[in-house]
C-alpha atoms as a PDB file:
ATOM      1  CA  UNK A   1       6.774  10.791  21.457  1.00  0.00           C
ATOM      2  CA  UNK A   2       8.930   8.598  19.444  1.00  0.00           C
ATOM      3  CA  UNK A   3       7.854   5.369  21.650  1.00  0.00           C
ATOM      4  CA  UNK A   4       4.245   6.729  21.167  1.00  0.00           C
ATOM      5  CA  UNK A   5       4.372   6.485  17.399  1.00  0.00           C
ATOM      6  CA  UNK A   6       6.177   3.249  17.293  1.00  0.00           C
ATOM      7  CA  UNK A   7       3.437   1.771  19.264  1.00  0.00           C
ATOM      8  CA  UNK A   8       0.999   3.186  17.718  1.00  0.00           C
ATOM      9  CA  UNK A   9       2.304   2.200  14.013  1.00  0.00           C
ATOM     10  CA  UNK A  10       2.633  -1.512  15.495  1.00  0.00           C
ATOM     11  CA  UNK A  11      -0.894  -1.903  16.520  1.00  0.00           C
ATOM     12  CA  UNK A  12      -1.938  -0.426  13.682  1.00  0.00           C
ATOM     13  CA  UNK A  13      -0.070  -2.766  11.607  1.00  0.00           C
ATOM     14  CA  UNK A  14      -1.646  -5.454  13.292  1.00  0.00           C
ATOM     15  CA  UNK A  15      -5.274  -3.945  13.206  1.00  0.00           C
ATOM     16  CA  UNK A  16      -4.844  -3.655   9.566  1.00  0.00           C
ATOM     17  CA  UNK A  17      -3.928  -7.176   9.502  1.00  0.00           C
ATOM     18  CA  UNK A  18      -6.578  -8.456  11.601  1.00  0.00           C
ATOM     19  CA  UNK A  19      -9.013  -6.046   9.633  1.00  0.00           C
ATOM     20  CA  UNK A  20      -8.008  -7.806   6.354  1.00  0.00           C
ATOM     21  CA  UNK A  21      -8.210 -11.164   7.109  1.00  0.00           C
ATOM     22  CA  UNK A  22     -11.092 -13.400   5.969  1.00  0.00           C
ATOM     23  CA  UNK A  23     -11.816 -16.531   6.479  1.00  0.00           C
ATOM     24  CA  UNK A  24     -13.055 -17.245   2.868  1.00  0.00           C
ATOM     25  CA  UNK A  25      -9.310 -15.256   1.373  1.00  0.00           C
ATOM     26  CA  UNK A  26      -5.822 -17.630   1.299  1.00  0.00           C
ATOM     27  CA  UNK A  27      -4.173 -14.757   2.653  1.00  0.00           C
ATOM     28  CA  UNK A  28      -3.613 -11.701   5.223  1.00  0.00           C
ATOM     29  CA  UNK A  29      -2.873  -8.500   3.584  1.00  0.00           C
ATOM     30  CA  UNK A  30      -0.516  -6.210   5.825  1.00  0.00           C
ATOM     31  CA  UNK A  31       0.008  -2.116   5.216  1.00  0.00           C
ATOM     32  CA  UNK A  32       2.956  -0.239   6.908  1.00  0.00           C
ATOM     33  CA  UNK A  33       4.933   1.850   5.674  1.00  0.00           C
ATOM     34  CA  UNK A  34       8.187   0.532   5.714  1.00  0.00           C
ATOM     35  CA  UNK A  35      10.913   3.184   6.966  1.00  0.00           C
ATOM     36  CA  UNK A  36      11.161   2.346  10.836  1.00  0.00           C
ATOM     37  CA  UNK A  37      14.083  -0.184  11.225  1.00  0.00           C
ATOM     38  CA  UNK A  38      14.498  -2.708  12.611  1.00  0.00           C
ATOM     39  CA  UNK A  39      10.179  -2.827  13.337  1.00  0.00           C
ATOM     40  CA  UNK A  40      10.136  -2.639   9.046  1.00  0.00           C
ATOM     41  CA  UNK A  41      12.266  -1.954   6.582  1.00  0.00           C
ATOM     42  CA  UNK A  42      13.589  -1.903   2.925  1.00  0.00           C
ATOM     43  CA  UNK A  43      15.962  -4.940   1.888  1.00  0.00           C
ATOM     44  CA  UNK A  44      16.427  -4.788  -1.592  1.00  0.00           C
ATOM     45  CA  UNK A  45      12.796  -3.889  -2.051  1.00  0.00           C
ATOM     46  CA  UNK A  46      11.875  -6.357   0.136  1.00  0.00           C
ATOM     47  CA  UNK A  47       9.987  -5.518   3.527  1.00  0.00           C
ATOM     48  CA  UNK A  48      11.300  -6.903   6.222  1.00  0.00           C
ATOM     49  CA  UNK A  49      12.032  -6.218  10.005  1.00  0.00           C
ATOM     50  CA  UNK A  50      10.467  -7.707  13.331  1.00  0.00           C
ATOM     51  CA  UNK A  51       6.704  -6.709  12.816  1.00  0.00           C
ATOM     52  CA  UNK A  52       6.955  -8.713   9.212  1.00  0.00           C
ATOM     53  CA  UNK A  53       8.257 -11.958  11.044  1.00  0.00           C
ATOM     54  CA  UNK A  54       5.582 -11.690  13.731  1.00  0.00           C
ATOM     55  CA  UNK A  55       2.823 -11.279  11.170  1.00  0.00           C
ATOM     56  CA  UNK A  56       4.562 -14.106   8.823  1.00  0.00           C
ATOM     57  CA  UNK A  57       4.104 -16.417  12.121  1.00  0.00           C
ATOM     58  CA  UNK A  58       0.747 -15.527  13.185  1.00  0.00           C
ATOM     59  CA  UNK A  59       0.080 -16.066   9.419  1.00  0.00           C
ATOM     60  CA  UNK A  60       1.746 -19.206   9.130  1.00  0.00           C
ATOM     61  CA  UNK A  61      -0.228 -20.593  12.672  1.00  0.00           C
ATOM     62  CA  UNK A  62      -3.309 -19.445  11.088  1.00  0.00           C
ATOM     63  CA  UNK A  63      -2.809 -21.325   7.703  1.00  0.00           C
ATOM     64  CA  UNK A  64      -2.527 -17.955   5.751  1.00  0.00           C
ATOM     65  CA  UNK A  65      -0.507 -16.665   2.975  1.00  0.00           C
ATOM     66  CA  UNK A  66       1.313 -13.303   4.337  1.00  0.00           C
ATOM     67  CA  UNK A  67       0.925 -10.246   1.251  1.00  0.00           C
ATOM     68  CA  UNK A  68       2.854  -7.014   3.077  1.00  0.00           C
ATOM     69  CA  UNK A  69       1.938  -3.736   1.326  1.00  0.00           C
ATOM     70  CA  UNK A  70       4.565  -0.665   1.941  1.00  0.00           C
ATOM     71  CA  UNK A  71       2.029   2.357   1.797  1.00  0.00           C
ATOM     72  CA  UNK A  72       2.262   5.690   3.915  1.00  0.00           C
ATOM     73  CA  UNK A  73       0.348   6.340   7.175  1.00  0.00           C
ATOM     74  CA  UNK A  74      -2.206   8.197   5.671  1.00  0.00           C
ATOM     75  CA  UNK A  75      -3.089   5.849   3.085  1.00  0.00           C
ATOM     76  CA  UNK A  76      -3.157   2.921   5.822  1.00  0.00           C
ATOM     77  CA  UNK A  77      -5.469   5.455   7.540  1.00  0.00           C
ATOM     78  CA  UNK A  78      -7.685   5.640   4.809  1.00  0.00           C
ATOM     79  CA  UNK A  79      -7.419   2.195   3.656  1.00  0.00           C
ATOM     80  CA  UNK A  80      -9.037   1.196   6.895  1.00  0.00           C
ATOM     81  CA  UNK A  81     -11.427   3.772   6.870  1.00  0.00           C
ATOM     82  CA  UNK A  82     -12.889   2.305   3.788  1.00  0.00           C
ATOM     83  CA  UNK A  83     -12.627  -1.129   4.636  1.00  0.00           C
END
């Protein structure tokens, strides 16, 4: 179940990436909620951890500015709901 909800919160993460991203913005917003080391974290109120460096690269390949949110499940949930 564990394995299940990390992989579930990482392709979220990257659906709410892809879901955010416009070609007419300068940047990619990212939601997650940032308690699941080492995928993302809290560094000194900094968010960091392995999904943040893969978004930061596909960001970076893209020509995008990376903004990561930390917001809960539920309001990632709803965040997408409403576009």
């Amino acid at each position: 179940m564990k394995k299940f909800a990390l992989i579930l919160a990482l392709v979220l993460s990257f659906g709410i990436l892809t879901a955010c991203g416009n070609d007419k913005k300068e940047s990619f917003i990212m939601a997650t909620e940032a308690g699941f080391a080492p995928y993302e974290y809290l560094d000194n109120n900094d968010i960091v951890g392995v999904d943040i460096d893969i978004a930061n690269a596909i960001a970076k390949e893209l020509g995008k500015e990376l903004e990561v949110q930390n917001i809960t499940f539920d309001g990632a949930l709803l965040a997408v709901q409403q576009g």
